[in-house]
C-alpha atoms as a PDB file:
ATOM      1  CA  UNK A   1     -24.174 -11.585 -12.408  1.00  0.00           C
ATOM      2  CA  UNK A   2     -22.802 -11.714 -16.141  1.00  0.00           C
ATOM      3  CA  UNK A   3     -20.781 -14.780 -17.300  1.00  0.00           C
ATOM      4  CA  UNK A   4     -17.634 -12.493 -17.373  1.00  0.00           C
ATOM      5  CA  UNK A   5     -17.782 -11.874 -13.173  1.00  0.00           C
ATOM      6  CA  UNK A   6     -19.033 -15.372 -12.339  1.00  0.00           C
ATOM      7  CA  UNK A   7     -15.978 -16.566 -14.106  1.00  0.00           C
ATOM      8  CA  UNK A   8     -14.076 -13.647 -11.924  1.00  0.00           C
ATOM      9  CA  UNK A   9     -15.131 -15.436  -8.996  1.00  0.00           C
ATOM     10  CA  UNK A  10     -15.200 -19.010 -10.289  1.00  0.00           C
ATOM     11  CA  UNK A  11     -13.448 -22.088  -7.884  1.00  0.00           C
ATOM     12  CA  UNK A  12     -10.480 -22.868 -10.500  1.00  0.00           C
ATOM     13  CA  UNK A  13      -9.370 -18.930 -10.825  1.00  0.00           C
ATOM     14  CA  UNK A  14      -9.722 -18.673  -6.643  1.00  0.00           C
ATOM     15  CA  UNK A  15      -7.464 -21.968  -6.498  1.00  0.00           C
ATOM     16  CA  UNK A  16      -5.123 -20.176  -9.276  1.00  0.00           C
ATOM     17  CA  UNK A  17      -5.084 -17.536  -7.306  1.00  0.00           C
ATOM     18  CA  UNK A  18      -4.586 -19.005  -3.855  1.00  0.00           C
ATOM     19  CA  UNK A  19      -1.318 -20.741  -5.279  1.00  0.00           C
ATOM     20  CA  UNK A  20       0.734 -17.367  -5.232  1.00  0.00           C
ATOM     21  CA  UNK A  21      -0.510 -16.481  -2.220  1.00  0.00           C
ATOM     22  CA  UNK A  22       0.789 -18.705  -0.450  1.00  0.00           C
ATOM     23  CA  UNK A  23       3.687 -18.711  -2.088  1.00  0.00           C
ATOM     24  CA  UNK A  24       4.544 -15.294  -0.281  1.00  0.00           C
ATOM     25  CA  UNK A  25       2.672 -16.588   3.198  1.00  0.00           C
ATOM     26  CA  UNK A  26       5.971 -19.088   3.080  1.00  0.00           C
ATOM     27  CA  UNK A  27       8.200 -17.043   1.655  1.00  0.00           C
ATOM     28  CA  UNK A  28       6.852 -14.088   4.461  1.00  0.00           C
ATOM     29  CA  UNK A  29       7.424 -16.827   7.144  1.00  0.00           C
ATOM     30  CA  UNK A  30      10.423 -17.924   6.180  1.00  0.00           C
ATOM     31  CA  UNK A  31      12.296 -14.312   5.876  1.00  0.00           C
ATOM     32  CA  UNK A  32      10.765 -13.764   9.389  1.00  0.00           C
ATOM     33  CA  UNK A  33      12.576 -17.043  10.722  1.00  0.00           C
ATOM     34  CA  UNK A  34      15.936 -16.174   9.202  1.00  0.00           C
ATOM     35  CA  UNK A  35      15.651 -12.434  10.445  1.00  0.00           C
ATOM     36  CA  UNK A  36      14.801 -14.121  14.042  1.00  0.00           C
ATOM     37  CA  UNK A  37      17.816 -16.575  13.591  1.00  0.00           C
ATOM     38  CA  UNK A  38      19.900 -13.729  12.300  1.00  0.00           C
ATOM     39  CA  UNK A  39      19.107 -11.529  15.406  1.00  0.00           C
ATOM     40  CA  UNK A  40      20.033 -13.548  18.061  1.00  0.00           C
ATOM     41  CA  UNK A  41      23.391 -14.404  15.570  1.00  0.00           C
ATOM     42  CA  UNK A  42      24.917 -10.816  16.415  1.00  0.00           C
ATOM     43  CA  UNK A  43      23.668 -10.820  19.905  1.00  0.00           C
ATOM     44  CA  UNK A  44      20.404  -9.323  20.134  1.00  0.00           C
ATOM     45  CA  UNK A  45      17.925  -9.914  23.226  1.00  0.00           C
ATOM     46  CA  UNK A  46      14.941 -11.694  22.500  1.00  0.00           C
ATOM     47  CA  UNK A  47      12.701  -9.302  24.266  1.00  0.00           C
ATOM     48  CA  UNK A  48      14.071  -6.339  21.628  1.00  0.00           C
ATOM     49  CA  UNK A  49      13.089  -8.775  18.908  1.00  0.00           C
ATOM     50  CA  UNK A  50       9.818  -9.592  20.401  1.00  0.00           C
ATOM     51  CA  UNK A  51       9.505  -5.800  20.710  1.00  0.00           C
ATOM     52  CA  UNK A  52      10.387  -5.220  17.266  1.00  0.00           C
ATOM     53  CA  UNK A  53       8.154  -7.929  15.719  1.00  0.00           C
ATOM     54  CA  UNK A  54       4.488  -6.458  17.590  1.00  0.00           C
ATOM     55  CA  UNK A  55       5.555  -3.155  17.136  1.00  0.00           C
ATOM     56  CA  UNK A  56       5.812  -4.063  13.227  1.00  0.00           C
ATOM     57  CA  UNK A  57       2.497  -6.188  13.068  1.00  0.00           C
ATOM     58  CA  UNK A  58       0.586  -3.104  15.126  1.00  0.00           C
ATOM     59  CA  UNK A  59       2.260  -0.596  12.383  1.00  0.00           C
ATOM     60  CA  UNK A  60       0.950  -2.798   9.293  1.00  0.00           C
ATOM     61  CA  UNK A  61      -2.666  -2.432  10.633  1.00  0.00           C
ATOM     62  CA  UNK A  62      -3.473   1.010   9.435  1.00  0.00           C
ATOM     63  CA  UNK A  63      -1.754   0.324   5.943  1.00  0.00           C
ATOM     64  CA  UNK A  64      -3.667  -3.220   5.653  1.00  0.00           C
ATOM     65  CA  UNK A  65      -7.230  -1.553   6.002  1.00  0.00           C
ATOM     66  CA  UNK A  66      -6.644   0.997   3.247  1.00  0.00           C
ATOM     67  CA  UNK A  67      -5.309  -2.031   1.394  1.00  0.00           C
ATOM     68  CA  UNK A  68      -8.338  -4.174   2.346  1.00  0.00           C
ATOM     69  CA  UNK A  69     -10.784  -1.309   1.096  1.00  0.00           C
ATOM     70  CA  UNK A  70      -8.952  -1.281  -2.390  1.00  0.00           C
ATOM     71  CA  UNK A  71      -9.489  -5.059  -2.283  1.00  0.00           C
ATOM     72  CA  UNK A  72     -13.208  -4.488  -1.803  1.00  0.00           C
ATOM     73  CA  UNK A  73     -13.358  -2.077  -4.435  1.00  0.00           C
ATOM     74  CA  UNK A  74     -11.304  -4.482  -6.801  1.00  0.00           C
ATOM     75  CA  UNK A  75     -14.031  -7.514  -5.900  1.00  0.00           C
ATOM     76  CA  UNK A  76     -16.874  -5.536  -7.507  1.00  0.00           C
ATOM     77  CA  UNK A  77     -14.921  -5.204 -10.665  1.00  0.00           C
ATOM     78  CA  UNK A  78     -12.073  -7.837 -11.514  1.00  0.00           C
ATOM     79  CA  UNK A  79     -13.467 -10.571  -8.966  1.00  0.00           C
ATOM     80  CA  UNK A  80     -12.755 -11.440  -5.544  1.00  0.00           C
ATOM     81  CA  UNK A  81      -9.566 -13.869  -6.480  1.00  0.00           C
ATOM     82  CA  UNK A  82      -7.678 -11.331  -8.823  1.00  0.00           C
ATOM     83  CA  UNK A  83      -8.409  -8.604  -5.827  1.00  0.00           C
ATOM     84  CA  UNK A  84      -7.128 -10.991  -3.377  1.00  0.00           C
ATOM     85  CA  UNK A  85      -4.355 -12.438  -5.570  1.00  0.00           C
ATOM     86  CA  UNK A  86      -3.083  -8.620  -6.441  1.00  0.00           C
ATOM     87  CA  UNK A  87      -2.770  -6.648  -3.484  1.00  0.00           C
ATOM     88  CA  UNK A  88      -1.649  -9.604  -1.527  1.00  0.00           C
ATOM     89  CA  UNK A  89       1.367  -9.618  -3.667  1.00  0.00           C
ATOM     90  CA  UNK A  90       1.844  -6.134  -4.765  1.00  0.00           C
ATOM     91  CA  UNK A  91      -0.495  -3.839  -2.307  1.00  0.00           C
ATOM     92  CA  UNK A  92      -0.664  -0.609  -3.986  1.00  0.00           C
ATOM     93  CA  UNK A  93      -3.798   0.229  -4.342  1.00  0.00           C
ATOM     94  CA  UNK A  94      -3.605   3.126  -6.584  1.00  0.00           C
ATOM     95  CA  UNK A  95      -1.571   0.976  -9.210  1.00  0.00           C
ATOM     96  CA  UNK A  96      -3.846  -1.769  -9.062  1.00  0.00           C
ATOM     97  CA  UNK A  97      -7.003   0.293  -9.521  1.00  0.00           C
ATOM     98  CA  UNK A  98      -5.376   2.571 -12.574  1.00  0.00           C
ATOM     99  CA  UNK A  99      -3.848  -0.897 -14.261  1.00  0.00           C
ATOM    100  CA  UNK A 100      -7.248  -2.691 -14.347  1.00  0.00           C
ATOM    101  CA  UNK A 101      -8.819   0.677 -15.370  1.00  0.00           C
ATOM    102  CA  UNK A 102      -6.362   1.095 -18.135  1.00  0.00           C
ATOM    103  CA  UNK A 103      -6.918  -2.753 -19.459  1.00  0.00           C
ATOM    104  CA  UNK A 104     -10.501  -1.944 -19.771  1.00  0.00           C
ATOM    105  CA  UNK A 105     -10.022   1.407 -21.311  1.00  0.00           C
ATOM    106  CA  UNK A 106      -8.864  -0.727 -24.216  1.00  0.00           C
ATOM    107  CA  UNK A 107     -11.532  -2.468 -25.250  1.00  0.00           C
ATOM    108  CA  UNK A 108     -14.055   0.353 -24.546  1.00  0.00           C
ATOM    109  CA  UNK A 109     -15.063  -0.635 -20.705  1.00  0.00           C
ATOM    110  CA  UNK A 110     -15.272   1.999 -18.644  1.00  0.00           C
ATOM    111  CA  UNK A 111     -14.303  -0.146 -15.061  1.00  0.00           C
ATOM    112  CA  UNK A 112     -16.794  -0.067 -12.066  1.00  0.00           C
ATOM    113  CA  UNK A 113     -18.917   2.093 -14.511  1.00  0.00           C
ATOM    114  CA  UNK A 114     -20.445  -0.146 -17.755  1.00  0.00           C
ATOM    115  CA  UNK A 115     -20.762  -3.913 -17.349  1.00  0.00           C
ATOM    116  CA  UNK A 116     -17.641  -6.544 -16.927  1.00  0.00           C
ATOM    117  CA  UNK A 117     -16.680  -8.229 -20.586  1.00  0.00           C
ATOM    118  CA  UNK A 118     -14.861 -10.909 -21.112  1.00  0.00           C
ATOM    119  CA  UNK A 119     -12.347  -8.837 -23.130  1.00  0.00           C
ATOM    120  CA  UNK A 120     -12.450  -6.666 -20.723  1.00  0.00           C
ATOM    121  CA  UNK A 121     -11.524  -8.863 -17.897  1.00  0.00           C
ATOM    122  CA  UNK A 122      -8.758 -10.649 -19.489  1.00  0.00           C
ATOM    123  CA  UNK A 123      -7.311  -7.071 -20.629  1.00  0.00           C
ATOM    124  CA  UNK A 124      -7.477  -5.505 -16.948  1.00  0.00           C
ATOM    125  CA  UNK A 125      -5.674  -8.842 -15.060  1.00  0.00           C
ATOM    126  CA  UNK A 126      -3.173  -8.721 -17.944  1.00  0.00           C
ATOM    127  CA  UNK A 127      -2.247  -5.289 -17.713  1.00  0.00           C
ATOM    128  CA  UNK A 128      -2.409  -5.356 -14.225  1.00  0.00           C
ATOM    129  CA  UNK A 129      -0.047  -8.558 -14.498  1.00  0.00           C
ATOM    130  CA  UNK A 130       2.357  -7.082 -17.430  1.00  0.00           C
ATOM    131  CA  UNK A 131       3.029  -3.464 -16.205  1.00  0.00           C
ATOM    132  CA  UNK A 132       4.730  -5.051 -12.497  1.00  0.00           C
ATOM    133  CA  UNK A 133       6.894  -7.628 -13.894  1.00  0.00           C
ATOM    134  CA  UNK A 134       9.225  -4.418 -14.405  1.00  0.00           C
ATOM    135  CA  UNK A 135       9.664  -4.139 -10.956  1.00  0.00           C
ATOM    136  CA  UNK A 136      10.150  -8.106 -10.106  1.00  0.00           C
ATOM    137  CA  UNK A 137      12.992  -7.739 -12.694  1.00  0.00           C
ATOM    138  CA  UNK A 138      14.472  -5.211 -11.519  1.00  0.00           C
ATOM    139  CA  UNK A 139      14.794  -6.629  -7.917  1.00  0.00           C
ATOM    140  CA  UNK A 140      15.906  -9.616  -9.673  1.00  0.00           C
ATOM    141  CA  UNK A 141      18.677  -8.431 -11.369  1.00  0.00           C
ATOM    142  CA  UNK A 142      19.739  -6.160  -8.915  1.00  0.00           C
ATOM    143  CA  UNK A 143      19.388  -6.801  -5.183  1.00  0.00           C
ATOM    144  CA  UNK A 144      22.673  -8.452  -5.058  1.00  0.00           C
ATOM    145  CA  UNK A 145      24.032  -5.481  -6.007  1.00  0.00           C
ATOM    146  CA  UNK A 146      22.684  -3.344  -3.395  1.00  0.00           C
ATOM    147  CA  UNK A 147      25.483  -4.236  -0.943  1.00  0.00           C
ATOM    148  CA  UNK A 148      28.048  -2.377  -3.309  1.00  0.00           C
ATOM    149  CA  UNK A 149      26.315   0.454  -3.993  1.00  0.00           C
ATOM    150  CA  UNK A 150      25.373   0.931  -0.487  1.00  0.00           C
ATOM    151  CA  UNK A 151      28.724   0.521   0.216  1.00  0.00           C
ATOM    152  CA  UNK A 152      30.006   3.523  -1.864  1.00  0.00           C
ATOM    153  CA  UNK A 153      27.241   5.863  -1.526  1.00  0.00           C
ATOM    154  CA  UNK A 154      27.908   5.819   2.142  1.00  0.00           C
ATOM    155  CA  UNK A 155      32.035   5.221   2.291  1.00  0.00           C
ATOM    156  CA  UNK A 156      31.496   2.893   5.162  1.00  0.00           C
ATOM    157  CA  UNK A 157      29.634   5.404   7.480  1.00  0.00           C
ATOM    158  CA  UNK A 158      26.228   3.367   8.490  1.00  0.00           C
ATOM    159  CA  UNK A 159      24.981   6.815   9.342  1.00  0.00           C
ATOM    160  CA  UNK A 160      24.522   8.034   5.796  1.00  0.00           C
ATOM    161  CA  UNK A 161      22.836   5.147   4.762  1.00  0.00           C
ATOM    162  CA  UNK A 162      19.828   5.681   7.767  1.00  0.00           C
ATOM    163  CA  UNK A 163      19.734   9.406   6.519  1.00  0.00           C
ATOM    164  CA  UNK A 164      19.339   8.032   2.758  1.00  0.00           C
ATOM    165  CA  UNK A 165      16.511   5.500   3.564  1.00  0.00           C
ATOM    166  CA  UNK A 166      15.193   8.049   5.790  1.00  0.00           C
ATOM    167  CA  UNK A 167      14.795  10.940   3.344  1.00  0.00           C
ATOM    168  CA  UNK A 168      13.772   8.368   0.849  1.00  0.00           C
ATOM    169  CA  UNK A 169      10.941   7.833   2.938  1.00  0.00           C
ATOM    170  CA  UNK A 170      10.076  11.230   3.520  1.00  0.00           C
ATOM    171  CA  UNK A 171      10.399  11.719   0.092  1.00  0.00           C
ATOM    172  CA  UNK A 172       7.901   9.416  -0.974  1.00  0.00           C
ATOM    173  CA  UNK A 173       5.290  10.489   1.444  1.00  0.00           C
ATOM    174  CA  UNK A 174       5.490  13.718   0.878  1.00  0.00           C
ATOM    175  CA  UNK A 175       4.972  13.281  -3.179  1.00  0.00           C
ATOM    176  CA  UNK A 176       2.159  10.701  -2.227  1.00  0.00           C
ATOM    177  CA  UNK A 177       0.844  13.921  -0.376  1.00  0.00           C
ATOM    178  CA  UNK A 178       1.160  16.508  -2.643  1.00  0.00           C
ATOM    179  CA  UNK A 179      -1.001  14.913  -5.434  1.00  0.00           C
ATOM    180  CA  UNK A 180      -3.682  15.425  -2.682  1.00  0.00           C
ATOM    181  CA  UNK A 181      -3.185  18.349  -1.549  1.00  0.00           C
ATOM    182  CA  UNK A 182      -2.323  20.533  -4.813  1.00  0.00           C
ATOM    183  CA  UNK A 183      -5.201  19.011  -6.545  1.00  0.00           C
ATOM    184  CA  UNK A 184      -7.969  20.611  -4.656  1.00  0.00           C
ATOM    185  CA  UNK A 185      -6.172  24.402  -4.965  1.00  0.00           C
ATOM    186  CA  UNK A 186      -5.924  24.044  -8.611  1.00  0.00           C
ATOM    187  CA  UNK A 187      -9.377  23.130  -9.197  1.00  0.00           C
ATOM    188  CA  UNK A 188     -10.388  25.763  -6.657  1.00  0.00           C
ATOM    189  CA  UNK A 189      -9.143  28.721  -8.728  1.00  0.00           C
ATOM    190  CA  UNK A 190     -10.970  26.883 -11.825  1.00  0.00           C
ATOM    191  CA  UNK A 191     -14.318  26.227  -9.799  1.00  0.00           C
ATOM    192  CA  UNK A 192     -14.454  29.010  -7.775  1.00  0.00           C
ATOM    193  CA  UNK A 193     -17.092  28.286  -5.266  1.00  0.00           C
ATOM    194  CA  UNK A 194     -18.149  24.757  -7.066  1.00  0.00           C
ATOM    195  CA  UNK A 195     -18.407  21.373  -5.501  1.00  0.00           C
ATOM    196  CA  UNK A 196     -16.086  22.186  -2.140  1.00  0.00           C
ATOM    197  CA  UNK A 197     -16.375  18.492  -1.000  1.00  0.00           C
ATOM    198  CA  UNK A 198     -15.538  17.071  -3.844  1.00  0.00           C
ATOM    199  CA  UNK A 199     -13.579  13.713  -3.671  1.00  0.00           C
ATOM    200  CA  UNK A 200     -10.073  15.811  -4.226  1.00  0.00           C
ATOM    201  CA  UNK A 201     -11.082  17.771  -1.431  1.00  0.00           C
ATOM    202  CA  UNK A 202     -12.260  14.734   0.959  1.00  0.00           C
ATOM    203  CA  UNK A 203      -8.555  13.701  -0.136  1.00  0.00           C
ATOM    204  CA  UNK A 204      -6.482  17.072   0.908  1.00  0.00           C
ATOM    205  CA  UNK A 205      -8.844  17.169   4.096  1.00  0.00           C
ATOM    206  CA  UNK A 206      -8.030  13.469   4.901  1.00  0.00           C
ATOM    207  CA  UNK A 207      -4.304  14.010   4.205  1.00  0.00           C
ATOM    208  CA  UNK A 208      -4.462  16.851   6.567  1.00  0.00           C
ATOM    209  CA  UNK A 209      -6.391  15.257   9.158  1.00  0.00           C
ATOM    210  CA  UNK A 210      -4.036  12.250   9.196  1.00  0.00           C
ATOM    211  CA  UNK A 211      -1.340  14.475   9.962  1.00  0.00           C
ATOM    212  CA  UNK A 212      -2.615  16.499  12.370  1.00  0.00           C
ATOM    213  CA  UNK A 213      -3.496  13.374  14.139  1.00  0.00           C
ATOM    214  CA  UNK A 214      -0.401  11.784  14.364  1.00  0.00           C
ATOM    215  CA  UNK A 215       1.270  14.508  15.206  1.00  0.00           C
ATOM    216  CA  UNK A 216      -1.240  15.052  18.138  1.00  0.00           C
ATOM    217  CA  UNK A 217      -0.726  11.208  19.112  1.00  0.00           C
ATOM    218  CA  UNK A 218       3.250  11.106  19.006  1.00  0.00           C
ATOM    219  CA  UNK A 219       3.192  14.322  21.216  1.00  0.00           C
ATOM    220  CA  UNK A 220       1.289  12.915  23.805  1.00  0.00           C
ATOM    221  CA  UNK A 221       3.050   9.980  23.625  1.00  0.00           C
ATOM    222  CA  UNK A 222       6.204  11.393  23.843  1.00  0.00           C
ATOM    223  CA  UNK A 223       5.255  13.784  26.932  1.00  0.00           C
ATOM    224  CA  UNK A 224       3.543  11.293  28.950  1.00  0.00           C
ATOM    225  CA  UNK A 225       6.349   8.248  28.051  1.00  0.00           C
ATOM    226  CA  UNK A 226       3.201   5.644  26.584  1.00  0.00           C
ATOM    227  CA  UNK A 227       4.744   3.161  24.839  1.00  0.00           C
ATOM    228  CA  UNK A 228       1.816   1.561  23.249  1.00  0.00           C
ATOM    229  CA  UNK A 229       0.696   4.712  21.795  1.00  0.00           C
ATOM    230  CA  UNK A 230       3.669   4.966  19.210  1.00  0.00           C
ATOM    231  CA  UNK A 231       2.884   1.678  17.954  1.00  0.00           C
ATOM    232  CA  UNK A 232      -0.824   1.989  17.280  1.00  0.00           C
ATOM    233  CA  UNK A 233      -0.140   6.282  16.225  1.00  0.00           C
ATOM    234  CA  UNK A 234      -0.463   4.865  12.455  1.00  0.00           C
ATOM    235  CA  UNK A 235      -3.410   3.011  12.981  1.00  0.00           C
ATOM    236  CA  UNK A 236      -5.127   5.402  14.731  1.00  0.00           C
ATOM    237  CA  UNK A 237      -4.663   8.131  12.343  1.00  0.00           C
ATOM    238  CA  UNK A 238      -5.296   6.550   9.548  1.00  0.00           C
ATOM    239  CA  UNK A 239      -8.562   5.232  10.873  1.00  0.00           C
ATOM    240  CA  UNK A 240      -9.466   8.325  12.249  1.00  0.00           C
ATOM    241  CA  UNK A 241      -8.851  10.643   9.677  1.00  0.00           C
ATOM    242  CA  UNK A 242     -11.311   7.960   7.093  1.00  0.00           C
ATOM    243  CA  UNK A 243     -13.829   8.036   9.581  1.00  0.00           C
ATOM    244  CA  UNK A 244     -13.727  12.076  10.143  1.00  0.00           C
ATOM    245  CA  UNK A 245     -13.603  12.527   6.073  1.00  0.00           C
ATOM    246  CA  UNK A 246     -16.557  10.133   5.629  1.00  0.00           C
ATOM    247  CA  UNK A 247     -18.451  11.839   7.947  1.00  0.00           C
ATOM    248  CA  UNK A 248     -18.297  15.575   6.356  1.00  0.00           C
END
């Protein structure tokens, strides 16, 4: 191991690093106790709470292991407590990846590819640092505004507002999908019978597979009335659609 990755996974930066985590494990736990307290405030049963709360922590299992295999892949080249620190704060593993890619780009390190520097280190955790402060701003400055704009983009019909965040969602997906799944037709009709499992195809064919999946699962589910079988659908497909890619 080089001097730049045993400093990467040196005690101080994995105390530096544990400080902010924790900082969200409280702040995590303590939105959770006011969103309890808050619940039972405008009459909810605790049983639909209790509901609500496993259904949520069996729906962020799928998500986490994607997350924890970006971590991984982040350990082998920033260091395990810039990995941890990252994607326990922002968890996008794309961004994180690209960021710390970019940093070393800079001072001719080509990450996961040509040995750690330490110029090259300090460049990927500070772009990685630097390009999301935009969005802590932004949250900053504006979620106490949300209230009034929600307000008049839905003219006091709560309706609108679950059609917004739910075609907002949709929306997202579906351009998180698209990079996928248009990738692998365009360099089909350049490579015309060249490399057919390439990684953008093991994407496109995992994108597909998850969906087909799920909406096998939430069929069944819905049929047959099993309960437990909406919350883990996620889980499941994700898992199962990795596994099925890796295996072609």
């Amino acid at each position: 191991m080089n001097q730049a990755m045993q400093i990467a996974n040196s005690l101080p930066l994995w105390i530096a690093c544990a400080i902010p985590v924790a900082l969200v494990i409280v702040q995590s736990l303590l939105f959770g106790r006011e969103a309890y307290t808050a619940g039972e405030h405008v009459g909810m049963e605790k049983s639909d709470m209790k509901k609500a709360i496993k259904s949520a922590a069996i729906t962020s299992i799928g998500p986490s292991i994607v997350v924890l295999s970006g971590m991984l892949s982040l350990l082998v080249t920033v260091g395990g407590p810039v990995g941890w620190m990252r994607l326990s704060m922002i968890g996008s593993v794309m961004f994180e990846s690209i960021a710390a890619g970019l940093g070393t780009s800079a001072v001719g390190v080509t990450l996961g590819t040509d040995p750690m520097t330490m110029e090259a280190l300090s460049m990927a955790v500070w772009t990685m640092v630097l390009c999301s402060i935009g969005w802590v701003l932004f949250a900053t400055f504006t979620a106490n505004k949300m209230d009034k704009i929600e307000h008049r983009l839905s003219k006091g019909n709560a309706g609108v507002l679950t059609r917004i965040a739910s075609c907002a969602i949709i929306g997202v997906f579906s351009a998180m999908s698209a990079q996928h799944l248009s990738k692998p037709i365009y360099l089909t009709m350049q490579n015309a019978g060249q490399d057919m499992m390439s990684p953008a195809m093991k994407n496109a064919a995992a994108c597909i597979l998850g969906a087909v999946i799920m909406f096998i699962l939430l069929s069944i589910a819905r049929k047959r009335n099993i309960h437990w079988l909406n919350e883990w659908a996620l889980t499941i497909a994700i898992i199962g659609a990795m596994i099925i890619t890796a295996l072609i």
